[in-house]
C-alpha atoms as a PDB file:
ATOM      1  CA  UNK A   1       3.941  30.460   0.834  1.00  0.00           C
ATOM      2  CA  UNK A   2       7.416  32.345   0.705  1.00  0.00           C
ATOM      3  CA  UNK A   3       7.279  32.127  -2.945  1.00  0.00           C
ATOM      4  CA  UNK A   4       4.237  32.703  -3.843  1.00  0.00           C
ATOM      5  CA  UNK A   5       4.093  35.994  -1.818  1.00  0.00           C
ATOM      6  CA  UNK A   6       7.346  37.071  -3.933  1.00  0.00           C
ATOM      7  CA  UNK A   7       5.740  35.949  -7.465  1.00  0.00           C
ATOM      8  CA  UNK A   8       2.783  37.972  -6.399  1.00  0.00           C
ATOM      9  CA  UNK A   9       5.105  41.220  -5.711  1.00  0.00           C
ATOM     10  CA  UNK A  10       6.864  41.079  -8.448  1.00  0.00           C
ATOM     11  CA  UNK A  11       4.144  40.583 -11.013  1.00  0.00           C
ATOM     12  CA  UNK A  12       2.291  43.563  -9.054  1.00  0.00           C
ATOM     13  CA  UNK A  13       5.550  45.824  -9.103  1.00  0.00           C
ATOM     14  CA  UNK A  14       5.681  45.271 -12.854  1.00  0.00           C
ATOM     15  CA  UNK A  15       2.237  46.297 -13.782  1.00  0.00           C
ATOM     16  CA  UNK A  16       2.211  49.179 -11.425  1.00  0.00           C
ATOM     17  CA  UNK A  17       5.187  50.440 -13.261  1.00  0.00           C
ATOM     18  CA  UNK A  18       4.625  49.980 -16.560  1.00  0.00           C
ATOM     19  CA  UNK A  19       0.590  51.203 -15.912  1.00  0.00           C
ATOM     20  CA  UNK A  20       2.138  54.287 -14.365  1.00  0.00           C
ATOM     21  CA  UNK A  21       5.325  55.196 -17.546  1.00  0.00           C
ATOM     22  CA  UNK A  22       1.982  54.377 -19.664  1.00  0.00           C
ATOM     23  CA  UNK A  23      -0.115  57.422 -17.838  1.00  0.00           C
ATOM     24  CA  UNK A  24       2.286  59.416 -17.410  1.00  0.00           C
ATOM     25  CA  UNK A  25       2.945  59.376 -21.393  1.00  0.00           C
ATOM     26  CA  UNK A  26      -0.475  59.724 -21.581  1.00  0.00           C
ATOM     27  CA  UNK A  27      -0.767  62.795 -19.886  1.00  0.00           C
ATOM     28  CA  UNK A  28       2.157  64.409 -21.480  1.00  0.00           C
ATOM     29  CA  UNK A  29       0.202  64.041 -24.919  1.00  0.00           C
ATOM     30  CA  UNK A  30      -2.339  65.715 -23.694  1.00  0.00           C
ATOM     31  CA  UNK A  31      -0.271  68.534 -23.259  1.00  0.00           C
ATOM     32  CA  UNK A  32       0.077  69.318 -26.836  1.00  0.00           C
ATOM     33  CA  UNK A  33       3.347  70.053 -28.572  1.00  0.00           C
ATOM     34  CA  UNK A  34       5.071  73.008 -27.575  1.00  0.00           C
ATOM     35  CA  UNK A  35       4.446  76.234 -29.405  1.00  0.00           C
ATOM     36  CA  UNK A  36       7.064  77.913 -31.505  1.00  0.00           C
ATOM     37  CA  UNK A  37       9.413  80.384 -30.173  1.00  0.00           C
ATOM     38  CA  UNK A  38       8.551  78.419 -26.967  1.00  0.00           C
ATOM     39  CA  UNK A  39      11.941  77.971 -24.626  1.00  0.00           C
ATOM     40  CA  UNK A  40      12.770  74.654 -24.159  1.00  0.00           C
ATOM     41  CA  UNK A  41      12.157  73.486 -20.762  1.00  0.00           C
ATOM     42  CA  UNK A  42      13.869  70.370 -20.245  1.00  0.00           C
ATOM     43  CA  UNK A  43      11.888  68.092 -17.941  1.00  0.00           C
ATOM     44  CA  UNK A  44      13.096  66.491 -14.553  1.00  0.00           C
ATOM     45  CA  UNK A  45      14.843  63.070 -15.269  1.00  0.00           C
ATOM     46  CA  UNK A  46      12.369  61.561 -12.699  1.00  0.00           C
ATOM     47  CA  UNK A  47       9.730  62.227 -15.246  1.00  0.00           C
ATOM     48  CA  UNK A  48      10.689  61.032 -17.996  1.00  0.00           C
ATOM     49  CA  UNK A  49       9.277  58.208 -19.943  1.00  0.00           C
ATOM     50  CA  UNK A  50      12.348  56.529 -20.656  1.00  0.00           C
ATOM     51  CA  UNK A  51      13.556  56.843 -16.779  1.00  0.00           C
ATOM     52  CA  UNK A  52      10.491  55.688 -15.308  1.00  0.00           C
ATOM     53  CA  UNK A  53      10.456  52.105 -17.800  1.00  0.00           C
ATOM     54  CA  UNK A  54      14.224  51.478 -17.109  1.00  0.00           C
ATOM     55  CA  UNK A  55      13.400  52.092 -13.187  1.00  0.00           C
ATOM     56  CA  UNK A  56      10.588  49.661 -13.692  1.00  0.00           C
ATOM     57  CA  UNK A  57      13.046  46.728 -15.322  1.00  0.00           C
ATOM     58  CA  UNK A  58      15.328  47.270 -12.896  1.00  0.00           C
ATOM     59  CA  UNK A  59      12.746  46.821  -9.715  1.00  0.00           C
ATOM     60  CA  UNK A  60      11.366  44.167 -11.351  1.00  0.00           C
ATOM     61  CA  UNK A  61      14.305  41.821 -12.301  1.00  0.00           C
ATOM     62  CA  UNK A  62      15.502  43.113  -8.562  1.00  0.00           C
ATOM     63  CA  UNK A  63      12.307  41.058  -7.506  1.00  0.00           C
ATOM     64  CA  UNK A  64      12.457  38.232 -10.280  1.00  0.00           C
ATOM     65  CA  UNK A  65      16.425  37.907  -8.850  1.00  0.00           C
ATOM     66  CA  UNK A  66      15.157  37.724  -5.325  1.00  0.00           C
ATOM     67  CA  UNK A  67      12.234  35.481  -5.790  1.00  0.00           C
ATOM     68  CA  UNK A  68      14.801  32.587  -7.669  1.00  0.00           C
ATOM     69  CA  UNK A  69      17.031  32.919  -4.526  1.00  0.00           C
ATOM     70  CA  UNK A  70      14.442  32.309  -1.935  1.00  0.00           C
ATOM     71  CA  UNK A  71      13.064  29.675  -4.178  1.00  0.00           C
ATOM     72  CA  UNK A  72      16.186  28.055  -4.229  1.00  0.00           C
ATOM     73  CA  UNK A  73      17.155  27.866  -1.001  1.00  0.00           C
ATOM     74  CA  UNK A  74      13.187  26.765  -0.097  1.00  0.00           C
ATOM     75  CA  UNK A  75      14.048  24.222  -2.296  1.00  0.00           C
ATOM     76  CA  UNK A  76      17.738  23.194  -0.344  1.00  0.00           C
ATOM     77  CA  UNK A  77      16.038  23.204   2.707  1.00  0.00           C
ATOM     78  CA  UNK A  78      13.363  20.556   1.737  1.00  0.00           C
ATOM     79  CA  UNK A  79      16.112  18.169   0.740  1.00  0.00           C
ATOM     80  CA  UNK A  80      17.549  15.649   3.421  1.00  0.00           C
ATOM     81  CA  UNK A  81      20.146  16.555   5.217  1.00  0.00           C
ATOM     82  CA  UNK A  82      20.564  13.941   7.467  1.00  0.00           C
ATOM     83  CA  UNK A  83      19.788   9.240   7.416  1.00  0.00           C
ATOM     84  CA  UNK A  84      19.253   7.541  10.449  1.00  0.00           C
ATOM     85  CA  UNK A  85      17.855   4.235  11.186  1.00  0.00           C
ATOM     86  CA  UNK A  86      15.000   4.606  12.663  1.00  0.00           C
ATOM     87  CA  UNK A  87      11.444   1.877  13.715  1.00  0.00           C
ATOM     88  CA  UNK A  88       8.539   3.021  12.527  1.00  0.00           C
ATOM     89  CA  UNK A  89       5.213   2.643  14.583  1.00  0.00           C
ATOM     90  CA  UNK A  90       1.601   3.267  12.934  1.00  0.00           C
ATOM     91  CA  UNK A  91      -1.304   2.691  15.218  1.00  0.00           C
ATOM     92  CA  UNK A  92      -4.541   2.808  14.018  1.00  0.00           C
ATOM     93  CA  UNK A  93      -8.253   2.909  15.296  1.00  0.00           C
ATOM     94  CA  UNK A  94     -10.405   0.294  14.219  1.00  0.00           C
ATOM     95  CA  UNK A  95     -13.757   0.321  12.772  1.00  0.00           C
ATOM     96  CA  UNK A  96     -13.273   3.969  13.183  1.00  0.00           C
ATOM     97  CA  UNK A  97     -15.837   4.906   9.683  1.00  0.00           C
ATOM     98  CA  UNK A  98     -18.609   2.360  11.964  1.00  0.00           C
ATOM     99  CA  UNK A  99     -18.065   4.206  15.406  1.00  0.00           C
ATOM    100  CA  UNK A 100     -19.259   7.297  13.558  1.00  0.00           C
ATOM    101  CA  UNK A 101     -21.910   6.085  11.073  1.00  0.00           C
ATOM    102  CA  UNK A 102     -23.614   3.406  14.394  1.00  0.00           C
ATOM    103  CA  UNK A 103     -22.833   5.795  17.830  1.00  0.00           C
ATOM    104  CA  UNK A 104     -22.429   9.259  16.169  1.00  0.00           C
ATOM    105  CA  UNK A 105     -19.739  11.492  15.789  1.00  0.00           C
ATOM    106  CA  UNK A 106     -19.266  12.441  19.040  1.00  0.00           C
ATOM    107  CA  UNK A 107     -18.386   9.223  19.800  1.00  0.00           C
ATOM    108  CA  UNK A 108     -16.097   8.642  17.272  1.00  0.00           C
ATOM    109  CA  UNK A 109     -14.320  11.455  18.079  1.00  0.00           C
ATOM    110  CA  UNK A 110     -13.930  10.706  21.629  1.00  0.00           C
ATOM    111  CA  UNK A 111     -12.393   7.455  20.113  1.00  0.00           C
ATOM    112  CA  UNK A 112     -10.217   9.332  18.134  1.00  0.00           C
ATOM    113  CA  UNK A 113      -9.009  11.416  21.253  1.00  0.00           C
ATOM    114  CA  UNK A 114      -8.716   8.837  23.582  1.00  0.00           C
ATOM    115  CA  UNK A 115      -6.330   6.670  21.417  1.00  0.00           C
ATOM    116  CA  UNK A 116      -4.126   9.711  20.610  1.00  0.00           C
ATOM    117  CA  UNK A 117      -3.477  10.556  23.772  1.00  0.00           C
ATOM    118  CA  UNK A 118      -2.953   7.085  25.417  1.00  0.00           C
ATOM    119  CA  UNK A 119      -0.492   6.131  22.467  1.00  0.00           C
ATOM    120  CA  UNK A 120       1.596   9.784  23.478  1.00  0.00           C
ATOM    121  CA  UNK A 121       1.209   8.927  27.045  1.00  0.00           C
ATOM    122  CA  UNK A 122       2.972   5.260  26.554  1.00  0.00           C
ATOM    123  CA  UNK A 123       5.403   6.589  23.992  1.00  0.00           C
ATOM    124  CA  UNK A 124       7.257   9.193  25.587  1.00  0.00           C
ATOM    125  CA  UNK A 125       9.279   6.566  27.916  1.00  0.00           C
ATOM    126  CA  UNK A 126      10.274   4.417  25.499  1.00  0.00           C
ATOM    127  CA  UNK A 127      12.293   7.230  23.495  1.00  0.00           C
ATOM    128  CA  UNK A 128      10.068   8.787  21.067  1.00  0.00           C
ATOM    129  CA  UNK A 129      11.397  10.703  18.506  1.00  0.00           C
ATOM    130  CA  UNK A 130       8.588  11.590  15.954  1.00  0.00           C
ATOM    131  CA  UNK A 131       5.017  11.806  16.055  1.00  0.00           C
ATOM    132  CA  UNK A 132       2.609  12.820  13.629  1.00  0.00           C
ATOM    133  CA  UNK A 133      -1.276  12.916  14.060  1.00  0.00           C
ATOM    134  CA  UNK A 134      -2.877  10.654  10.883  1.00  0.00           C
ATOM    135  CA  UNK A 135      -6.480  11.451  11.940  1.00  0.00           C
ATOM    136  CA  UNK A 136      -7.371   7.969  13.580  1.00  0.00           C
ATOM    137  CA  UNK A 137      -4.248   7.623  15.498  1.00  0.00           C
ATOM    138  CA  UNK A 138      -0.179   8.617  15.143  1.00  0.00           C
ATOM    139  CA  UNK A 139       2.634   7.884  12.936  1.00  0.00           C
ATOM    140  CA  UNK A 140       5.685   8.048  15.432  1.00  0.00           C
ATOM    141  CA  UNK A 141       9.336   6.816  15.303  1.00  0.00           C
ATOM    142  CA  UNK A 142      11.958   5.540  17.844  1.00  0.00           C
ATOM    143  CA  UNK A 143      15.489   4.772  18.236  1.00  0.00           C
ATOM    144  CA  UNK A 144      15.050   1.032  18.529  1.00  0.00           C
ATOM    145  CA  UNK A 145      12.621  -1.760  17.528  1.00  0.00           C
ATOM    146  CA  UNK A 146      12.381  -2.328  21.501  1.00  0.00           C
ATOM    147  CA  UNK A 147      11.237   1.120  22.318  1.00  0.00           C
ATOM    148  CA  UNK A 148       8.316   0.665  19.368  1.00  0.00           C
ATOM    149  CA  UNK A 149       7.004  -2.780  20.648  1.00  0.00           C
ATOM    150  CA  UNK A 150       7.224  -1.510  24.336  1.00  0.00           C
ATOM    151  CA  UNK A 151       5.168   1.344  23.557  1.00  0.00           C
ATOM    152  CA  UNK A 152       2.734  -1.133  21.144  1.00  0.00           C
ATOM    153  CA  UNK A 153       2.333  -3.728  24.355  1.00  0.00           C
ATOM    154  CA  UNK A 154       1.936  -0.775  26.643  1.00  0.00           C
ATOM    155  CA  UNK A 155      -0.841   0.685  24.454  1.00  0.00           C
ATOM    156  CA  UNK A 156      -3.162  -2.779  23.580  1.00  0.00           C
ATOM    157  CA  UNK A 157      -2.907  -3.443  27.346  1.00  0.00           C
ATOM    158  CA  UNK A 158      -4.127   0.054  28.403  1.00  0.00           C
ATOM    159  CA  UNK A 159      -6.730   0.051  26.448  1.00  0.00           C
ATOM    160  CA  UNK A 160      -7.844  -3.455  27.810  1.00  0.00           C
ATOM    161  CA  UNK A 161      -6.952  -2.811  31.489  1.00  0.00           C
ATOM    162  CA  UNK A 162      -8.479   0.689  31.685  1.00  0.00           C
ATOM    163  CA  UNK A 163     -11.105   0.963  28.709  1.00  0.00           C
ATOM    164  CA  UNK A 164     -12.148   4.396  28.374  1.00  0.00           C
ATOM    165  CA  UNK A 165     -16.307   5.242  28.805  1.00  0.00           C
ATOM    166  CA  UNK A 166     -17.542   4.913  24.957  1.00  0.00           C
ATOM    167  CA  UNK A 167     -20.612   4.247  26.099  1.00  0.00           C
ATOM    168  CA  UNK A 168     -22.708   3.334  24.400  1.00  0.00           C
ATOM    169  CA  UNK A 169     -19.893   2.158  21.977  1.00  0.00           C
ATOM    170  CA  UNK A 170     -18.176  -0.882  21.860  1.00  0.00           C
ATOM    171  CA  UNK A 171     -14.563  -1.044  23.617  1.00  0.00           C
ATOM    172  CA  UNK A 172     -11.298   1.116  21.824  1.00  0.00           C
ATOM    173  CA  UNK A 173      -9.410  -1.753  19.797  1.00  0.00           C
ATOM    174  CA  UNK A 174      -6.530  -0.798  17.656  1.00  0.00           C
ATOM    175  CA  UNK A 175      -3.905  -2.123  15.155  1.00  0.00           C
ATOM    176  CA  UNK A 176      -0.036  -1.768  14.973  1.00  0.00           C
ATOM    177  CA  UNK A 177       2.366  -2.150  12.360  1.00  0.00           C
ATOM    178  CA  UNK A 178       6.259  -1.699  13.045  1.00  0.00           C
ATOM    179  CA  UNK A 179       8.715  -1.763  10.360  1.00  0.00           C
ATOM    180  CA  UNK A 180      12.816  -0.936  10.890  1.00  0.00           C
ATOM    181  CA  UNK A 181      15.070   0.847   8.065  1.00  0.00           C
ATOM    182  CA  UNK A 182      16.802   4.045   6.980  1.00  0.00           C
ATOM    183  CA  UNK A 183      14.923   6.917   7.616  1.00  0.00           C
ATOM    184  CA  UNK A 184      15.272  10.670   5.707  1.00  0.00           C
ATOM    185  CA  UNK A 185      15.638  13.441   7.511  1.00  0.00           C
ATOM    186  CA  UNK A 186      14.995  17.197   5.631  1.00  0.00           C
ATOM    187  CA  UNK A 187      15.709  20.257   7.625  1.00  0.00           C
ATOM    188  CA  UNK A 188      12.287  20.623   9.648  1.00  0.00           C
ATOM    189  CA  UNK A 189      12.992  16.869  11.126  1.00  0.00           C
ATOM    190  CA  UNK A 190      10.286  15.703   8.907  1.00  0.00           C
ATOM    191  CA  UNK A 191      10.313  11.865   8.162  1.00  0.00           C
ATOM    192  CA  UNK A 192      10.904  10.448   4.554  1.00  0.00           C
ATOM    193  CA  UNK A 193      11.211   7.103   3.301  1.00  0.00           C
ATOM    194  CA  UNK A 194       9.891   3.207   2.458  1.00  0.00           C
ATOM    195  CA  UNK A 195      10.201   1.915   6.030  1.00  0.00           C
ATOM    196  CA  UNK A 196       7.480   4.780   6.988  1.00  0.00           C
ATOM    197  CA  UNK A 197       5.239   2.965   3.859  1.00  0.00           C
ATOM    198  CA  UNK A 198       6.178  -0.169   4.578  1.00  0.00           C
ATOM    199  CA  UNK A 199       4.784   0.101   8.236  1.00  0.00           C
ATOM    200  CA  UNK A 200       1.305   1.683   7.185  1.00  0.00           C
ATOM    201  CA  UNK A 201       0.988  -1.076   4.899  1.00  0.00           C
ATOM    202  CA  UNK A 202       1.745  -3.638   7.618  1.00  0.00           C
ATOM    203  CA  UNK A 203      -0.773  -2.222  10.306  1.00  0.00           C
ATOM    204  CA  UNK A 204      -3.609  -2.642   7.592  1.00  0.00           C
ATOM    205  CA  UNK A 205      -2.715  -6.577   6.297  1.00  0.00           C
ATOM    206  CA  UNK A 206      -5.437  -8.508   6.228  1.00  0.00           C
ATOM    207  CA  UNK A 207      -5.855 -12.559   5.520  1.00  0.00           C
ATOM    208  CA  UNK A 208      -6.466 -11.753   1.827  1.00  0.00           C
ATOM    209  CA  UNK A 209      -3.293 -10.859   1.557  1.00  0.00           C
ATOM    210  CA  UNK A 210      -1.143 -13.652   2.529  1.00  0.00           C
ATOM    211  CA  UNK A 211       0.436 -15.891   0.450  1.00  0.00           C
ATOM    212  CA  UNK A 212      -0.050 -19.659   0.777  1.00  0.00           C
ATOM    213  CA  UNK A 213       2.889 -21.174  -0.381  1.00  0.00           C
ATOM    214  CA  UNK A 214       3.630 -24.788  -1.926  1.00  0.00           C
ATOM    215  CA  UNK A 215       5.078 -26.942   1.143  1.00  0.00           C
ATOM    216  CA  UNK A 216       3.674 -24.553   3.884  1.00  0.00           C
ATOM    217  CA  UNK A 217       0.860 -25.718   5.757  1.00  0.00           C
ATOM    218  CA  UNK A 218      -2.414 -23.601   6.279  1.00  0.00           C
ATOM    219  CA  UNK A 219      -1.990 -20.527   7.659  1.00  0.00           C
ATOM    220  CA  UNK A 220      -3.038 -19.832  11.333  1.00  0.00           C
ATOM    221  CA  UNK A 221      -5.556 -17.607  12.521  1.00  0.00           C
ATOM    222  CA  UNK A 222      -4.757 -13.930  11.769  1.00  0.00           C
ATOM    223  CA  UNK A 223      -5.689 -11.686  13.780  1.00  0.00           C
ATOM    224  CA  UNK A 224      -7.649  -8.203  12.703  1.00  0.00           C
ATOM    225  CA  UNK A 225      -7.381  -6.164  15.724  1.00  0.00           C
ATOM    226  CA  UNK A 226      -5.901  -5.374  18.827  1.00  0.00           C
ATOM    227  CA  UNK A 227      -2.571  -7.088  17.207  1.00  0.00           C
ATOM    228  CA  UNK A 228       0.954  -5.854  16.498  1.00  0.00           C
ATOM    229  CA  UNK A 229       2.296  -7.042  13.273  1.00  0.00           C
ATOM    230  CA  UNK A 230       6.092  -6.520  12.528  1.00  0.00           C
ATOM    231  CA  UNK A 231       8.476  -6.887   8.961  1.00  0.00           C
ATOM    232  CA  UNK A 232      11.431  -8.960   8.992  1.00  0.00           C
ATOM    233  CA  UNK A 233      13.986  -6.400   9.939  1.00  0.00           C
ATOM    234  CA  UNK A 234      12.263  -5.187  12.854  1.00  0.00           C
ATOM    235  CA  UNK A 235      11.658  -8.699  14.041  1.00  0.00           C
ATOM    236  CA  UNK A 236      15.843  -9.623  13.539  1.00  0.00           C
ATOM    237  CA  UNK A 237      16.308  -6.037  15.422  1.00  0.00           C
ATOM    238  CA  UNK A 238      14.630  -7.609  18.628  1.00  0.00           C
ATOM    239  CA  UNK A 239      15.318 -11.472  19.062  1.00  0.00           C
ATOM    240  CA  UNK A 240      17.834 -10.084  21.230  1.00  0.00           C
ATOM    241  CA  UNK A 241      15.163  -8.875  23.436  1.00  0.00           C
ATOM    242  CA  UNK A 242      12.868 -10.908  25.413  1.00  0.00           C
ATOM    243  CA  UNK A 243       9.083 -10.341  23.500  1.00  0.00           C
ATOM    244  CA  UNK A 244       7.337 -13.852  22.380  1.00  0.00           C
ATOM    245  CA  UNK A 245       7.056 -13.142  18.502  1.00  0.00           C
ATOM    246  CA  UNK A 246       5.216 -15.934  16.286  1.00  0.00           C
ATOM    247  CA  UNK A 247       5.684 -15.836  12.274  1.00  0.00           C
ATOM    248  CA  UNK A 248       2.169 -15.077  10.579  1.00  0.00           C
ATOM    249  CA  UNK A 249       3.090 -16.132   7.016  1.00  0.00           C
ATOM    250  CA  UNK A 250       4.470 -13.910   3.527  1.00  0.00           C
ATOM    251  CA  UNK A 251       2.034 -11.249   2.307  1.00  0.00           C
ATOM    252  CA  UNK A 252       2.172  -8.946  -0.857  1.00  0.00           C
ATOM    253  CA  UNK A 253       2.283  -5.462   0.061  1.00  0.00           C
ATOM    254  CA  UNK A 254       1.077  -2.353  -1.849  1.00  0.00           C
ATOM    255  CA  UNK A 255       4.063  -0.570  -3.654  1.00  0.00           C
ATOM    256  CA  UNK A 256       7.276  -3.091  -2.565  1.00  0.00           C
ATOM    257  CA  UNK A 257       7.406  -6.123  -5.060  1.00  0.00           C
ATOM    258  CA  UNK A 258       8.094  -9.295  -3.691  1.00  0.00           C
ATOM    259  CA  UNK A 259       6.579 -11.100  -0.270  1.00  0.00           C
ATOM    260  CA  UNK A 260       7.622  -9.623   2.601  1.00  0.00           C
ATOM    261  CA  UNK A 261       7.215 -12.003   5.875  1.00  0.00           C
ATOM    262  CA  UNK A 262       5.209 -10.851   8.795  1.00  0.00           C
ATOM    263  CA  UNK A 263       5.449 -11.686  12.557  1.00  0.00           C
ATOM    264  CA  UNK A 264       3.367 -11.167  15.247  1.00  0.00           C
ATOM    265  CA  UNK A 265       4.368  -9.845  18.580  1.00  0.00           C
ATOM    266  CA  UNK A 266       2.355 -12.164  21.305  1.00  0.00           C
ATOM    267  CA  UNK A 267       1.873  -9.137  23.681  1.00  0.00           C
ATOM    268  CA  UNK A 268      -0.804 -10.792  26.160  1.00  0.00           C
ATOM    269  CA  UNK A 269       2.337 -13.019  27.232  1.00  0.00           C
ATOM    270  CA  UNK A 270       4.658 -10.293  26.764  1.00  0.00           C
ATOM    271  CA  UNK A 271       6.839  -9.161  29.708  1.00  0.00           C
ATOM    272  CA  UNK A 272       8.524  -6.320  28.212  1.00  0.00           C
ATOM    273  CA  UNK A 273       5.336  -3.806  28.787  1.00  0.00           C
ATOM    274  CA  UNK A 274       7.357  -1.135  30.011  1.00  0.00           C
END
């Protein structure tokens, strides 16, 4: 916005310059040349022509000079200034598009609400760091995978202990993905990097896209809601802690080449609820 308002300033300072040398030309032609004999009456230096387009160049490059040095430094600021490893939670609202289209939008919305504020509610203890709004529920990030599960477990159980009044919509069921990896930091504490995709891609896995492969026998039931689904390096991050994990199986996800293994925390047996 910075810049824009500068660009806009200095392109405006330049035409009103250069429109007022032109009319002020103008209206000494209209003058007429000066008769003969006439004494010669030298005009102020703030009139003339010359003076008035060299004050314009030099206001405007004053504003072209300032607009590349904000523009510069906007530019610094948005670059990170800071890596830290970091787990990455996404929770999402299922069947959120249905809520709306079969109960209304006033459901949906209180759907929406409901989930956002329970996942704040449960994450704050557990050492929350970040926490965006993504429409159907929150991007957030902690200091350790524990803190992330805790806060999943806490959540899922919540919402099945204490459903909140949709009626007449079904109950609140959600999804969670947790990854763990080095996180960007710019200068507004904004969040940057593949862990944050990796997780989004995690929370929205479904059956299709698991691998089956050669040796491996038939892959278990997969769960498509009120689960929390975790990558490899968050899962190694907490074996030291006590939460019952189970490995789902390798999937393919969007963007990272390879397969990536998944694991599932088992949170209805979990004692780590926080």
């Amino acid at each position: 916005m910075r810049i824009g308002f500068l660009r806009t300033v200095f392109v405006l300072t330049l035409l009103l310059m250069l429109a007022s040398s032109a009319a002020l030309a103008q209206m000494r032609g209209m003058d007429g040349p000066m008769p003969m004999g006439s004494p010669n009456i030298s005009q102020p230096i703030y009139r003339e022509r010359t003076f008035l387009i060299l004050l314009g160049l030099v206001i405007a490059g004053g504003g072209f000079v300032a607009f590349r040095i904000t523009k510069l430094r906007w530019r610094k600021g948005r670059g990170p200034v800071e890596f830290v490893s970091e787990a990455v939670l996404v929770v999402d609202l299922v069947d959120s598009t249905r809520l709306a289209t079969h109960y209304g939008d006033v459901i949906a919305m209180n759907a929406r609400n409901a989930i956002k504020e329970r996942t704040l509610a449960v994450a704050e203890p557990h050492g929350l760091t970040f926490a965006e709004d993504t429409g159907d529920g929150y991007f957030m990030t902690f200091p350790s995978v524990s803190g992330a599960v805790q806060t999943a477990v806490a959540l899922l159980r919540d919402l099945r202990d204490r459903p909140p009044n949709l009626s007449p919509g079904p109950p609140l069921e959600a999804r969670v993905g947790i990854s763990y990896g080095q996180i960007l930091l710019d200068t507004r504490a904004s969040r940057h990097g593949a862990a944050i995709n990796k997780a989004f891609r995690i929370e929205g896995l479904s059956r299709d896209s698991f691998a089956q492969l050669e040796g491996e026998s038939a892959l278990d039931k997969i769960p498509d809601r009120n689960r929390i689904f975790l990558d490899e390096e968050a899962a190694q991050e907490i074996r030291l802690v006590d939460v019952p994990l189970r490995p789902i199986g390798f999937c393919r996800l969007k963007g990272f080449s390879g397969l990536h293994r998944v694991f599932e925390v088992l949170w209805e047996g979990s004692r780590n609820s926080g």
